[in-house]
C-alpha atoms as a PDB file:
ATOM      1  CA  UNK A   1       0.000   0.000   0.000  1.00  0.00           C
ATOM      2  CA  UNK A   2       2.241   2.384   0.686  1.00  0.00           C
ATOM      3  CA  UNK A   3       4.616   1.952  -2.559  1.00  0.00           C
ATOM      4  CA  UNK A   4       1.525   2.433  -4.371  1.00  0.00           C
ATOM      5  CA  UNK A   5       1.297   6.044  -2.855  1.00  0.00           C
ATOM      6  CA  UNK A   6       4.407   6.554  -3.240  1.00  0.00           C
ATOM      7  CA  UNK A   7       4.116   6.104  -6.439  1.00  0.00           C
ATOM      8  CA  UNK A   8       0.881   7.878  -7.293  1.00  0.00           C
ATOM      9  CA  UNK A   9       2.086  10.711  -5.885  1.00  0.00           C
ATOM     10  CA  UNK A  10       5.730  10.454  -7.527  1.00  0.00           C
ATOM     11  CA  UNK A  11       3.306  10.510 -10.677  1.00  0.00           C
ATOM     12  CA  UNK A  12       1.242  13.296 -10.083  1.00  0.00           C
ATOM     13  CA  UNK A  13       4.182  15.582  -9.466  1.00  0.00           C
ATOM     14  CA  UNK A  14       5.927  14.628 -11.805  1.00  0.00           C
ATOM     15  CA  UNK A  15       2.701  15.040 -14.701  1.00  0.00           C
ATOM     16  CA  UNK A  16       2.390  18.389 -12.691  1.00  0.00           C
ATOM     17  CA  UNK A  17       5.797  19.729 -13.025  1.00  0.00           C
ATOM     18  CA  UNK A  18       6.168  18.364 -17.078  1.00  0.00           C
ATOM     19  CA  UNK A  19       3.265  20.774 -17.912  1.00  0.00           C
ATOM     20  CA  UNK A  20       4.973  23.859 -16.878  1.00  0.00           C
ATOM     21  CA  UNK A  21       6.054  25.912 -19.687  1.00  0.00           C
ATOM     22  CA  UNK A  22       9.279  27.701 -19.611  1.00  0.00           C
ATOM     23  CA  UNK A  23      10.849  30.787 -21.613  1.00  0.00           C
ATOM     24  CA  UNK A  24      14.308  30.361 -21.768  1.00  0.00           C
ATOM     25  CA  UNK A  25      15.178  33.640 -23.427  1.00  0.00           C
ATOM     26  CA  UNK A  26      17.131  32.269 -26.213  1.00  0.00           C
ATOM     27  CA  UNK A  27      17.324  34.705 -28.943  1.00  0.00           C
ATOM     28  CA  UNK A  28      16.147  35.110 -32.272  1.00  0.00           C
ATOM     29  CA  UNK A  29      18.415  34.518 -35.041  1.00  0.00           C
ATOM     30  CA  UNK A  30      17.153  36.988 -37.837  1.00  0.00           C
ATOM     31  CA  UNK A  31      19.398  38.538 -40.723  1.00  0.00           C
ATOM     32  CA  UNK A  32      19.277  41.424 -42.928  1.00  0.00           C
ATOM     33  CA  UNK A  33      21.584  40.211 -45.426  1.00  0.00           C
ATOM     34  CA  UNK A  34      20.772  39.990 -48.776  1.00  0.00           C
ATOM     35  CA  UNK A  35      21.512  37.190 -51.519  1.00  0.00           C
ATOM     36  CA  UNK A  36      20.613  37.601 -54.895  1.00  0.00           C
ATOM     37  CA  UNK A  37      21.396  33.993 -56.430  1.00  0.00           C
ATOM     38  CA  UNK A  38      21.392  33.366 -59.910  1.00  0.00           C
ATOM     39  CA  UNK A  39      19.258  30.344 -60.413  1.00  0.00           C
ATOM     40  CA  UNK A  40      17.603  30.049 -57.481  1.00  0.00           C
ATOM     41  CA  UNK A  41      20.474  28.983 -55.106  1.00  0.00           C
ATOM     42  CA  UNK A  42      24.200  30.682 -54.159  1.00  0.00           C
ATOM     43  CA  UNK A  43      26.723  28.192 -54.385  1.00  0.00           C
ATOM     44  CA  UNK A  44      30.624  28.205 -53.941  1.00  0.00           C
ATOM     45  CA  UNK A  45      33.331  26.654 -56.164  1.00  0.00           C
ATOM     46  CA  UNK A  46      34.539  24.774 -53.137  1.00  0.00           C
ATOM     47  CA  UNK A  47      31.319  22.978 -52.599  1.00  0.00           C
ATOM     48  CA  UNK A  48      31.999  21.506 -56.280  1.00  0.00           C
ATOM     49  CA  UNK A  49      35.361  20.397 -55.334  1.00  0.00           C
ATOM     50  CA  UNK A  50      34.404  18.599 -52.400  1.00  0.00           C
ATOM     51  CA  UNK A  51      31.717  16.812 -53.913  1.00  0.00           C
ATOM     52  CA  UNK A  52      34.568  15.886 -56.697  1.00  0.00           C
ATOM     53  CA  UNK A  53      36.647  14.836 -54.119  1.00  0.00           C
ATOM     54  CA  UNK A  54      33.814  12.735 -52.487  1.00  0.00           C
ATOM     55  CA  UNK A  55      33.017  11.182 -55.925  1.00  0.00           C
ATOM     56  CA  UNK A  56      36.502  10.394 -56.301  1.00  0.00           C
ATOM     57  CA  UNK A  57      36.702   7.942 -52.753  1.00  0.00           C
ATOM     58  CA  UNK A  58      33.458   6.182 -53.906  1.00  0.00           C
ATOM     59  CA  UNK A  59      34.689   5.263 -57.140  1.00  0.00           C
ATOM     60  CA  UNK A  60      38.157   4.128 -55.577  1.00  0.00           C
ATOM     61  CA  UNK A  61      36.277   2.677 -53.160  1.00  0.00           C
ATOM     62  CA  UNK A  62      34.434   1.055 -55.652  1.00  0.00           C
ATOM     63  CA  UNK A  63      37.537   0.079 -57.644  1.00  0.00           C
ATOM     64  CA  UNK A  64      39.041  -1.730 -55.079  1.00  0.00           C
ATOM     65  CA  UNK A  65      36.223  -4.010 -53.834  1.00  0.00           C
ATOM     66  CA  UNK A  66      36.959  -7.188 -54.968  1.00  0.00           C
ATOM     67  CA  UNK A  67      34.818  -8.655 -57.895  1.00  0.00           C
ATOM     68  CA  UNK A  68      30.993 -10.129 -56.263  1.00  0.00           C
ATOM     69  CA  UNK A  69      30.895 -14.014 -58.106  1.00  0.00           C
ATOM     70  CA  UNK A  70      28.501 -16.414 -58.785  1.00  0.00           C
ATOM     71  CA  UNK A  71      29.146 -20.370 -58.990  1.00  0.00           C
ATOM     72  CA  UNK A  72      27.783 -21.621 -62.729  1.00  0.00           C
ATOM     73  CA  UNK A  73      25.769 -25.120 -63.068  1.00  0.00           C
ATOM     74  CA  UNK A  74      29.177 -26.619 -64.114  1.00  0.00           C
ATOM     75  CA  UNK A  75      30.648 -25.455 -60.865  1.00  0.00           C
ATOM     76  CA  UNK A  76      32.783 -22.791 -61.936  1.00  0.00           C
ATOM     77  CA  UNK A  77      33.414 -19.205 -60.227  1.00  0.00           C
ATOM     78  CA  UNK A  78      32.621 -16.465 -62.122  1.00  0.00           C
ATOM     79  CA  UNK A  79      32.300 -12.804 -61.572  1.00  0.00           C
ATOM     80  CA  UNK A  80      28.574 -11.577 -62.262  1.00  0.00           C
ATOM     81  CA  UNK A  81      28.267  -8.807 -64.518  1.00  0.00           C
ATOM     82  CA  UNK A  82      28.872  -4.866 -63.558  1.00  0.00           C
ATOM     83  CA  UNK A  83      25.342  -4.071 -62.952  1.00  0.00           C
ATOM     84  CA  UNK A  84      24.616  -7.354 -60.696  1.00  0.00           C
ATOM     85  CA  UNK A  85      27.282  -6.522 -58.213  1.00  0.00           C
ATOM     86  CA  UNK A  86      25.067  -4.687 -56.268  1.00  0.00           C
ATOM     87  CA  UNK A  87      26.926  -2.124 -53.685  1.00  0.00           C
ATOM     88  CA  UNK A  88      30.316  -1.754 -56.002  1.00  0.00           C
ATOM     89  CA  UNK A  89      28.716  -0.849 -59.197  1.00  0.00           C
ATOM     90  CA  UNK A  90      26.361   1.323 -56.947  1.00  0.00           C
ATOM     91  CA  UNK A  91      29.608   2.960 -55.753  1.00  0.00           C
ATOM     92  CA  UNK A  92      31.483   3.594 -58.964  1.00  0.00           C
ATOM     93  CA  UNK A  93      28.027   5.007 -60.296  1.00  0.00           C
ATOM     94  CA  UNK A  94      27.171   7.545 -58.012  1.00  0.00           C
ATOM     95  CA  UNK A  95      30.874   8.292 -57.416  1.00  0.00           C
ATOM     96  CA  UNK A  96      30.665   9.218 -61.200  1.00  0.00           C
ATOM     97  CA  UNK A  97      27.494  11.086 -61.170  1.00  0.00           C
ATOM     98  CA  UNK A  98      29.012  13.247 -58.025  1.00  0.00           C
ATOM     99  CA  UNK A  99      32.655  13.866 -59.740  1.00  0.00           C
ATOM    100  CA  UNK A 100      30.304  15.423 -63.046  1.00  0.00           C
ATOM    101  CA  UNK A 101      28.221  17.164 -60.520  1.00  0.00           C
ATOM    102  CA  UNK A 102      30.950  18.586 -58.586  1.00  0.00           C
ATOM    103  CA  UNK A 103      32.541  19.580 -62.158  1.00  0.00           C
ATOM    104  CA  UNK A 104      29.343  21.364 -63.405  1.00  0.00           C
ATOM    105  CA  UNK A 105      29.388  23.291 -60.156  1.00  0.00           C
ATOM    106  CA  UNK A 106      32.824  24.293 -59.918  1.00  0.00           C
ATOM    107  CA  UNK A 107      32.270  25.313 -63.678  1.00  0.00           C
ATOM    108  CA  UNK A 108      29.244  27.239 -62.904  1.00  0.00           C
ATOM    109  CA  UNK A 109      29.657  29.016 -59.666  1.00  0.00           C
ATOM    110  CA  UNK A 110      32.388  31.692 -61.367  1.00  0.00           C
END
């Protein structure tokens, strides 16, 4: 009997206390700069070389994971084809797609 006071009122203070509200002063975070992007977004040549430099560890990462195989009816080992092998071609692909993206930026943000 008496944990179950305890703990009904260890509840009830505890619901009480959880619906005060409390203004912690923190301040507002308001600018009066003023961006006038060209196509709808400011970017920075340096954003275009790191996402070359990222495209260039996932396709080296890609590179060198070792080839995913398959066993044939005739029991032999053979490697599957490129787009079978599942996270390595997925690697060298989007590593390519970021190193062109990364280009086009770095290209474009002059």
């Amino acid at each position: 009997m008496k944990q179950l006071l305890i703990t009904l009122i260890l509840s009830i203070s505890i619901g009480s206390y959880s619906q005060q509200s409390y203004d912690l002063q923190m301040p507002k975070f308001t600018t009066n700069k003023k961006y006038k992007p060209r196509y709808g977004i400011t970017v920075s040549p340096a954003l275009g070389l790191g996402m070359m430099l990222g495209g260039t560890v996932f396709v080296v990462a890609g590179a060198v994971t070792g080839p995913v195989t398959q066993e044939t009816e005739t029991g032999q080992i053979v490697p599957k084809p490129f787009y079978q092998q599942g996270a390595k071609a997925l690697a060298i692909v989007s590593g390519g797609v970021l190193i062109c993206t990364g280009i086009i930026i770095t290209l474009g943000a002059n």
